[in-house]
PDB file of N, CA and C in Angstrom:
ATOM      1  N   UNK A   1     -11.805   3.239 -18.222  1.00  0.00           N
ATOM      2  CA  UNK A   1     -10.438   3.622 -17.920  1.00  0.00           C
ATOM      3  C   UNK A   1      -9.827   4.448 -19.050  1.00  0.00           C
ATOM      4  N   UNK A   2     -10.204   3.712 -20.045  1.00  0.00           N
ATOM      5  CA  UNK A   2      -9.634   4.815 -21.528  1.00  0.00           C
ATOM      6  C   UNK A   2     -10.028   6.365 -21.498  1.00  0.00           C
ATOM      7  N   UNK A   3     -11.711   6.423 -20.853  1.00  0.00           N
ATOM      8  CA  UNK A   3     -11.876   7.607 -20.925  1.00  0.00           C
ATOM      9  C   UNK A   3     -11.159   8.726 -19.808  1.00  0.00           C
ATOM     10  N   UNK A   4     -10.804   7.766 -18.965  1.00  0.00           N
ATOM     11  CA  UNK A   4     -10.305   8.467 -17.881  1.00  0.00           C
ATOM     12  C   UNK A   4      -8.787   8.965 -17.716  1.00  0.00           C
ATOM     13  N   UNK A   5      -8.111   8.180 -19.072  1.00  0.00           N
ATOM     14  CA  UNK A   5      -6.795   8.326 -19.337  1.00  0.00           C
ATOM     15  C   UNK A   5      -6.556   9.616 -20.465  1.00  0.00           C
ATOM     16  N   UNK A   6      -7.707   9.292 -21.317  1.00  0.00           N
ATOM     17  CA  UNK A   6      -7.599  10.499 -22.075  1.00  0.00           C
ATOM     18  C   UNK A   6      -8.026  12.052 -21.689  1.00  0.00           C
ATOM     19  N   UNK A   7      -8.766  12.045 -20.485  1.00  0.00           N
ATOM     20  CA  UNK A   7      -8.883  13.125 -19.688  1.00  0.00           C
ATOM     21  C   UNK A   7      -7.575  13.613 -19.130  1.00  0.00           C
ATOM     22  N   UNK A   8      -7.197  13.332 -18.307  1.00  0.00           N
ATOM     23  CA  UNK A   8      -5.974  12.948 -17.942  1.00  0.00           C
ATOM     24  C   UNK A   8      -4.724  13.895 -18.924  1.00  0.00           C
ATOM     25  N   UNK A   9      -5.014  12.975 -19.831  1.00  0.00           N
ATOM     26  CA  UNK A   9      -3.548  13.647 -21.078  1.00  0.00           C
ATOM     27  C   UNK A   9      -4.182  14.862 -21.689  1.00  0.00           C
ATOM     28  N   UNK A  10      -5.446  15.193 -21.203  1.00  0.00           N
ATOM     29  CA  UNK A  10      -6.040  16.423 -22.385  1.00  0.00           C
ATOM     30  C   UNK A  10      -5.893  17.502 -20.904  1.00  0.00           C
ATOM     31  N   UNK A  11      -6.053  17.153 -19.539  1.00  0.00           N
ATOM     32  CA  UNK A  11      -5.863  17.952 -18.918  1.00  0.00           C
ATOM     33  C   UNK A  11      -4.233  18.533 -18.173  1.00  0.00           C
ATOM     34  N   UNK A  12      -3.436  17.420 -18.629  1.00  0.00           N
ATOM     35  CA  UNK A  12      -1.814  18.116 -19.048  1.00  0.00           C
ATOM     36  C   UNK A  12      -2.013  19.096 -20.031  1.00  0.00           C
ATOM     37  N   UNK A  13      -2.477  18.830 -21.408  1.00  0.00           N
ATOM     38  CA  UNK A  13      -2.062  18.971 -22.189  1.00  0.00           C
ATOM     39  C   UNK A  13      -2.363  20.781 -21.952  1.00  0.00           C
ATOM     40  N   UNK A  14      -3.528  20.513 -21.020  1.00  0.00           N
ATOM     41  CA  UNK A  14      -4.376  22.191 -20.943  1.00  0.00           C
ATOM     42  C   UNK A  14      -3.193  23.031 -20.266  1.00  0.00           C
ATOM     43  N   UNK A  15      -2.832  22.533 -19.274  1.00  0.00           N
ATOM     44  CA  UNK A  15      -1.743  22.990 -18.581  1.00  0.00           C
ATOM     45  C   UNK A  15      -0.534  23.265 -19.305  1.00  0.00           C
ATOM     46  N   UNK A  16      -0.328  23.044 -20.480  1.00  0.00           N
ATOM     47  CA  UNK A  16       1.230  22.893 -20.692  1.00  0.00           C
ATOM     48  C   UNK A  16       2.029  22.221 -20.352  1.00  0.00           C
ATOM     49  N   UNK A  17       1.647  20.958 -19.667  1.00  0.00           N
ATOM     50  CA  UNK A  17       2.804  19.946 -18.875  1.00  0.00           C
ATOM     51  C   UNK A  17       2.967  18.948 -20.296  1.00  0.00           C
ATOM     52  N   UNK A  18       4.350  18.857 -20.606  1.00  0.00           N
ATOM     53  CA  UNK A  18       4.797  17.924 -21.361  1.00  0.00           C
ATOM     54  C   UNK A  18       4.208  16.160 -21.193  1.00  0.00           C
ATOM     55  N   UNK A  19       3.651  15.557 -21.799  1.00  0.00           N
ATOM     56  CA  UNK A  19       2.878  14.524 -21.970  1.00  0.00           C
ATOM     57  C   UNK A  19       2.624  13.441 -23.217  1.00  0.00           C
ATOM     58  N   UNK A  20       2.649  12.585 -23.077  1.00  0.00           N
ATOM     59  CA  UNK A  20       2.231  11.602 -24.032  1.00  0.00           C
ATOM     60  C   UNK A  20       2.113  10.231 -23.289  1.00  0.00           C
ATOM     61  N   UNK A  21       0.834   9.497 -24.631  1.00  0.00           N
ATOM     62  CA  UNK A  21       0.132   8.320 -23.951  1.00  0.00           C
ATOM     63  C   UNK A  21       0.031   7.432 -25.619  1.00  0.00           C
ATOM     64  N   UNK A  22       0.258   6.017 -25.694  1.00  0.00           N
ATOM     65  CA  UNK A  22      -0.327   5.762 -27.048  1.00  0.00           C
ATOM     66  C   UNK A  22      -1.747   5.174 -26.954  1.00  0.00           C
ATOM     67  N   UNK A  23      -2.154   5.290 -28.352  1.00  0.00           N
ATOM     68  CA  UNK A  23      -3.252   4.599 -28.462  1.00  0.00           C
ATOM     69  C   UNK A  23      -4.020   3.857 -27.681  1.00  0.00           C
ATOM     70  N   UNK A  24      -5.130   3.348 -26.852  1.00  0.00           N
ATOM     71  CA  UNK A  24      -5.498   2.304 -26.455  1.00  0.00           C
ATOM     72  C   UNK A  24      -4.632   1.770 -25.000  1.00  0.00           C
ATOM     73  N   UNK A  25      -3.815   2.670 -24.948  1.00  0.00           N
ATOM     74  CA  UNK A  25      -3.516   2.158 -23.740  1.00  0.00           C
ATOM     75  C   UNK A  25      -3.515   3.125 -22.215  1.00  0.00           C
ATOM     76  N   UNK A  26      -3.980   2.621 -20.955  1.00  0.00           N
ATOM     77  CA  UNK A  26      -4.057   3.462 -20.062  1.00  0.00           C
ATOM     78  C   UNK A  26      -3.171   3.850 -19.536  1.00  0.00           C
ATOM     79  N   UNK A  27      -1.921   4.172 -19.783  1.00  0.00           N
ATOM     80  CA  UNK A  27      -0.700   4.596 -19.186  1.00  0.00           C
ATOM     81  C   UNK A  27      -0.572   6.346 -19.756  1.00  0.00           C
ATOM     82  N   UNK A  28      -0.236   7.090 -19.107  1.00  0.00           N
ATOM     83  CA  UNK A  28       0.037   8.345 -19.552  1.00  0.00           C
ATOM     84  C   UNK A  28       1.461   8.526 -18.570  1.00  0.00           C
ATOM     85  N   UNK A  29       2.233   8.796 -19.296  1.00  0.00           N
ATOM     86  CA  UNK A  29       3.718   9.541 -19.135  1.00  0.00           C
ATOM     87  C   UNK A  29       3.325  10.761 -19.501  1.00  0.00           C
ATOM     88  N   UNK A  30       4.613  11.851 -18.372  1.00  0.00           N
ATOM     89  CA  UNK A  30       4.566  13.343 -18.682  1.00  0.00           C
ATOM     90  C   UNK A  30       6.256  13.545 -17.532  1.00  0.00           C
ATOM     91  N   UNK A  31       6.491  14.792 -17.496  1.00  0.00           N
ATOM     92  CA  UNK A  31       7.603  15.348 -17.029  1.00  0.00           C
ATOM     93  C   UNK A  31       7.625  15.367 -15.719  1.00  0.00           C
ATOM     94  N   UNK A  32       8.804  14.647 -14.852  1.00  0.00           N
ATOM     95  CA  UNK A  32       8.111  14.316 -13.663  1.00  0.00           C
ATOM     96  C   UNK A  32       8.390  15.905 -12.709  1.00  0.00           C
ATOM     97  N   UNK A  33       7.141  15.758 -12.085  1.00  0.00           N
ATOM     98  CA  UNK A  33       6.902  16.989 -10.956  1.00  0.00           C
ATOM     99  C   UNK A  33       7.655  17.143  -9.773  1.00  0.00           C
ATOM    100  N   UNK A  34       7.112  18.335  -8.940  1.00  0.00           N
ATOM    101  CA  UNK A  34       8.632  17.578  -7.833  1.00  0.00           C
ATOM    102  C   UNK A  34       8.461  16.555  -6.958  1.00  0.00           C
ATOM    103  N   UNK A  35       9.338  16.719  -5.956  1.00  0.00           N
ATOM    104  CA  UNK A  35       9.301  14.887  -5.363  1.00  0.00           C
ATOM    105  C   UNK A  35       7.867  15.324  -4.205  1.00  0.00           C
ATOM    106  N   UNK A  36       7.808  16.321  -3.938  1.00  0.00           N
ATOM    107  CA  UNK A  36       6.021  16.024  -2.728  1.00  0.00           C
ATOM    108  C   UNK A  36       5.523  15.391  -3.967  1.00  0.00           C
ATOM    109  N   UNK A  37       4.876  16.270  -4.660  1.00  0.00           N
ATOM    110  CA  UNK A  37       3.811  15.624  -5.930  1.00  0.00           C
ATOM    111  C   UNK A  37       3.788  14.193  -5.896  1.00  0.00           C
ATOM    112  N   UNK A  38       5.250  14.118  -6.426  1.00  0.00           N
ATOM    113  CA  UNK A  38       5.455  12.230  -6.704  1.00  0.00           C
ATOM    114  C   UNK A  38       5.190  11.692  -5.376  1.00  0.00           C
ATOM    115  N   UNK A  39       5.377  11.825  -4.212  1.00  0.00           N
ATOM    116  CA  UNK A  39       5.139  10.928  -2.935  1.00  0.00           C
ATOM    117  C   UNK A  39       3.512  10.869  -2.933  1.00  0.00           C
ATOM    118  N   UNK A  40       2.847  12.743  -2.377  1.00  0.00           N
ATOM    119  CA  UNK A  40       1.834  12.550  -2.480  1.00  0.00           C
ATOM    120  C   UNK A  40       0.903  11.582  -3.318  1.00  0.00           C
ATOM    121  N   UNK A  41       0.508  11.449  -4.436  1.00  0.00           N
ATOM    122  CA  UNK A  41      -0.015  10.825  -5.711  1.00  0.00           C
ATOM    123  C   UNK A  41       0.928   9.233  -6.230  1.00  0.00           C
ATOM    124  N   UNK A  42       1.822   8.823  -5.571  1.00  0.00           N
ATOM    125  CA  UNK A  42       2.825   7.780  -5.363  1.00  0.00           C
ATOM    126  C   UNK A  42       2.761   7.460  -6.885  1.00  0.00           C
ATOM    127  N   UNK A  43       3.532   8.254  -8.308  1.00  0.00           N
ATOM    128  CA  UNK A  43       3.763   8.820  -9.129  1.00  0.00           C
ATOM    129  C   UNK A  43       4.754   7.354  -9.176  1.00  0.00           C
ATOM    130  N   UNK A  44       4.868   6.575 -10.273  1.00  0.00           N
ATOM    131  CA  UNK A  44       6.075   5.650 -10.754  1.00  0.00           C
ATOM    132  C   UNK A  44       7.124   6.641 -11.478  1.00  0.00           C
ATOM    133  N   UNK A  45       8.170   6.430 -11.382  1.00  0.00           N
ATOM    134  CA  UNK A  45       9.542   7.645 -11.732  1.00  0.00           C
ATOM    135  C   UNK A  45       9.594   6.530 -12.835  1.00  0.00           C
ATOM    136  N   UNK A  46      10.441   7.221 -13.787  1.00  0.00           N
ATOM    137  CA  UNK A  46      11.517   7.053 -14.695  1.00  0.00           C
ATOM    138  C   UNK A  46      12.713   7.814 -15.604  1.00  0.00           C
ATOM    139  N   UNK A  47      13.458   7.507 -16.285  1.00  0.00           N
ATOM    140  CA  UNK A  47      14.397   8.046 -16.908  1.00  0.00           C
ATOM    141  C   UNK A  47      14.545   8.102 -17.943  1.00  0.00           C
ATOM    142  N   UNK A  48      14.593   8.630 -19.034  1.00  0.00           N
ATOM    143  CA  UNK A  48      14.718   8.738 -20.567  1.00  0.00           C
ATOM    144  C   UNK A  48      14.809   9.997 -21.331  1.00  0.00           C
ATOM    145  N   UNK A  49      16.227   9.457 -21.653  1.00  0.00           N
ATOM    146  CA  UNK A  49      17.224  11.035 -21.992  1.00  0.00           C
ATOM    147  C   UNK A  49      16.182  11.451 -23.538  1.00  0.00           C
ATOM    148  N   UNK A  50      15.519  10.000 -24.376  1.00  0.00           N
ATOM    149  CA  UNK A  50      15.058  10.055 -25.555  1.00  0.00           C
ATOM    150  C   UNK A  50      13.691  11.323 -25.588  1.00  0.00           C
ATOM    151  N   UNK A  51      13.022  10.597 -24.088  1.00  0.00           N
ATOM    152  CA  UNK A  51      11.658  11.291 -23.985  1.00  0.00           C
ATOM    153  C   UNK A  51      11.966  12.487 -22.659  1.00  0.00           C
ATOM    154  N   UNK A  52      13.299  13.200 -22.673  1.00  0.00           N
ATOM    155  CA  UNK A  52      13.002  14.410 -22.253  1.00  0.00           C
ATOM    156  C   UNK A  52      13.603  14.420 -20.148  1.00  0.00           C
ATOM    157  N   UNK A  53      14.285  13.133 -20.118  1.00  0.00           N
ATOM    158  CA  UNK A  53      15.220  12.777 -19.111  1.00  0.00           C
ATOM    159  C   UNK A  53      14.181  12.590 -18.310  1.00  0.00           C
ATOM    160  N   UNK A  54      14.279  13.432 -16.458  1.00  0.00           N
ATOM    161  CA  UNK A  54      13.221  12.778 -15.560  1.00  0.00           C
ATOM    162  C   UNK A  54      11.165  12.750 -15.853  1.00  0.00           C
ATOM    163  N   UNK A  55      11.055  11.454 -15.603  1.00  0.00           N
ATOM    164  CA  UNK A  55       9.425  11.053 -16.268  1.00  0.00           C
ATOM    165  C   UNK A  55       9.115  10.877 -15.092  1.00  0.00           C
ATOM    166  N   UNK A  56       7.845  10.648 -15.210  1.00  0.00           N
ATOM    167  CA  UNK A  56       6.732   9.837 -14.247  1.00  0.00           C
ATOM    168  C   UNK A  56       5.334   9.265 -15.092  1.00  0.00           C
ATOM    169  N   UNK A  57       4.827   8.184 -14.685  1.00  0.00           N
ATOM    170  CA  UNK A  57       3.574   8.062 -15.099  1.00  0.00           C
ATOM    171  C   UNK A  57       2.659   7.567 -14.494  1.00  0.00           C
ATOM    172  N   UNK A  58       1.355   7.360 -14.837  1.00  0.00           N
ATOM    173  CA  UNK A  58       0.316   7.165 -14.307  1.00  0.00           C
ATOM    174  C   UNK A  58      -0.833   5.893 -14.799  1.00  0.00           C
ATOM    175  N   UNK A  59      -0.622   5.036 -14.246  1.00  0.00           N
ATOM    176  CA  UNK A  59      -1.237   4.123 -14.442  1.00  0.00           C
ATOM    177  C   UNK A  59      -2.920   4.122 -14.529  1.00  0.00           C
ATOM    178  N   UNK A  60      -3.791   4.348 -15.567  1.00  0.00           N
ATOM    179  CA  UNK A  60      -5.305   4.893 -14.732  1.00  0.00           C
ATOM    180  C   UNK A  60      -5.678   3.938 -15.074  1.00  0.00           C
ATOM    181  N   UNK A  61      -6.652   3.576 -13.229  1.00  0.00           N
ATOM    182  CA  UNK A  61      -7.442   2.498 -13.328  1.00  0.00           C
ATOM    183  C   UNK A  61      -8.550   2.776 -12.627  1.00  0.00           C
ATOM    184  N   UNK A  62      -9.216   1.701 -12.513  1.00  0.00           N
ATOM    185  CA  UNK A  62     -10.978   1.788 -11.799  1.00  0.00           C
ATOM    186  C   UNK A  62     -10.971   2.824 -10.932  1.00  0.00           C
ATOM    187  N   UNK A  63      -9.919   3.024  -9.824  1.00  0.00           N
ATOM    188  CA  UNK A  63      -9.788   4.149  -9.433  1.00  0.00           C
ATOM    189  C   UNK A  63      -9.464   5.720  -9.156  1.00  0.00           C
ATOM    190  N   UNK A  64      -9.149   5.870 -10.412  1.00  0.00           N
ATOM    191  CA  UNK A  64      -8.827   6.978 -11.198  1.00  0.00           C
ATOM    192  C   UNK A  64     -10.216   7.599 -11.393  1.00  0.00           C
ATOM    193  N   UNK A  65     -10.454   8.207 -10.439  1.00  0.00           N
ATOM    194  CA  UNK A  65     -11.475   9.377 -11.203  1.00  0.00           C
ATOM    195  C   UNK A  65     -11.364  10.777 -11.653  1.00  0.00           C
ATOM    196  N   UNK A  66     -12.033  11.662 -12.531  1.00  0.00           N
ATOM    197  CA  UNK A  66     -11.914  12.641 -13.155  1.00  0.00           C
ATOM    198  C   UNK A  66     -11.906  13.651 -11.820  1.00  0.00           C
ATOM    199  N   UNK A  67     -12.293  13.613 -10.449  1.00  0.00           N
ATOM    200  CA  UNK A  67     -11.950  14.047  -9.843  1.00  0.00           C
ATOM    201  C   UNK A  67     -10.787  14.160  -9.008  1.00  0.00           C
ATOM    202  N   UNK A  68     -10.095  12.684  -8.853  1.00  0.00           N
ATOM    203  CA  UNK A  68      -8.655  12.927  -8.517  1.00  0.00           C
ATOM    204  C   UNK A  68      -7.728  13.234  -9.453  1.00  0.00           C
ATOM    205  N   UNK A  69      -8.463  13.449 -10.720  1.00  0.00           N
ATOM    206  CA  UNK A  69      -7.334  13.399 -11.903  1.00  0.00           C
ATOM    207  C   UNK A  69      -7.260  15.535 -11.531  1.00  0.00           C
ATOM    208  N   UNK A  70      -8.464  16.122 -11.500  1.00  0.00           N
ATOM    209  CA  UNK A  70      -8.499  17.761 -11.411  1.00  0.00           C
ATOM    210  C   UNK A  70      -7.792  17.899 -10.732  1.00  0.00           C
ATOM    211  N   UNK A  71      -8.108  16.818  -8.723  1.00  0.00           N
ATOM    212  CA  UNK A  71      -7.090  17.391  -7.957  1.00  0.00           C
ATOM    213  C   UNK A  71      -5.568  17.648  -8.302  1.00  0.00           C
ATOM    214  N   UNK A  72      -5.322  16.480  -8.668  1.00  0.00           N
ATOM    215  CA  UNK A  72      -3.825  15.778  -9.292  1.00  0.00           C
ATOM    216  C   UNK A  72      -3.124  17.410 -10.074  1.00  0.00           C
ATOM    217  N   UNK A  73      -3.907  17.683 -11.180  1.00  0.00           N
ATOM    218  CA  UNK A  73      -3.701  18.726 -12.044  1.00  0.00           C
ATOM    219  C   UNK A  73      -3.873  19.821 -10.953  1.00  0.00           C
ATOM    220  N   UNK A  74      -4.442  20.327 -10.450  1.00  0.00           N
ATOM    221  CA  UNK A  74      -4.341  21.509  -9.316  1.00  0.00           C
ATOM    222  C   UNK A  74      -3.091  21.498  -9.078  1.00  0.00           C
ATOM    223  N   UNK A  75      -2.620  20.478  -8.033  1.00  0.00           N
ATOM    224  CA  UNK A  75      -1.042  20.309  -7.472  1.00  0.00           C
ATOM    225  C   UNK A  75      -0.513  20.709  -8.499  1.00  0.00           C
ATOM    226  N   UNK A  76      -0.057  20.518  -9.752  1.00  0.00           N
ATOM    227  CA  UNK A  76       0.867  20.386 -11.023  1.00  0.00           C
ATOM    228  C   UNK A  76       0.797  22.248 -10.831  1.00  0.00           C
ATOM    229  N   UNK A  77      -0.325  22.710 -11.188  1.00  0.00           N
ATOM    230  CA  UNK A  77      -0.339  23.969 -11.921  1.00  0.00           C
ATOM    231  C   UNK A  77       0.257  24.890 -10.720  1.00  0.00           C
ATOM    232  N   UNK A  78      -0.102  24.484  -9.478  1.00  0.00           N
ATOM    233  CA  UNK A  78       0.507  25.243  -8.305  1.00  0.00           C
ATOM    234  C   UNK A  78       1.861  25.065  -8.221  1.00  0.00           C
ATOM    235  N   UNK A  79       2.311  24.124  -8.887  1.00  0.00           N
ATOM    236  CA  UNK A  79       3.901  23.992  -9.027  1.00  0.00           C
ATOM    237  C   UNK A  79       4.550  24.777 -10.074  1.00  0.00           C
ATOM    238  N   UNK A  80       3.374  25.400 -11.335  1.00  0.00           N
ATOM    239  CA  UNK A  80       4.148  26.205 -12.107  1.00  0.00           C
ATOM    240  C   UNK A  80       4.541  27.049 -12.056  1.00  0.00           C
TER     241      UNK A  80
END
């Protein structure tokens, strides 16, 4: 899962989508996308004026693969 999280934040990061994840943990936050994205990919929302106002993140688990993570990133970049 770690490896699949750090894919994940390295393939924002390729994109330019605002992102961060800490250490050891599988959660990656980034800038939330628009609302299809978030329905499609059922994206957890949040708020934080500190980290840059509307968020979303991504929980990666067993089912997180490096292939839904590309698809995932496709959608994003077609939104830029």
């Amino acid at each position: 899962m770690l490896e699949c999280t750090a894919y994940l934040k390295q393939q924002l990061e390729n994109i330019g989508w605002p992102c961060w994840s800490n250490e050891y943990s599988n959660t990656v936050f980034f800038k939330r996308p628009s609302p299809e994205i978030c329905h499609e990919y059922t994206l957890a929302l949040g708020y934080d004026e500190h980290f840059g106002g509307e968020l979303a993140h991504i929980v990666v688990m067993q089912h997180v693969t490096k292939e839904k993570i590309d698809k995932f990133i496709t959608a994003l970049r077609a939104q830029q």
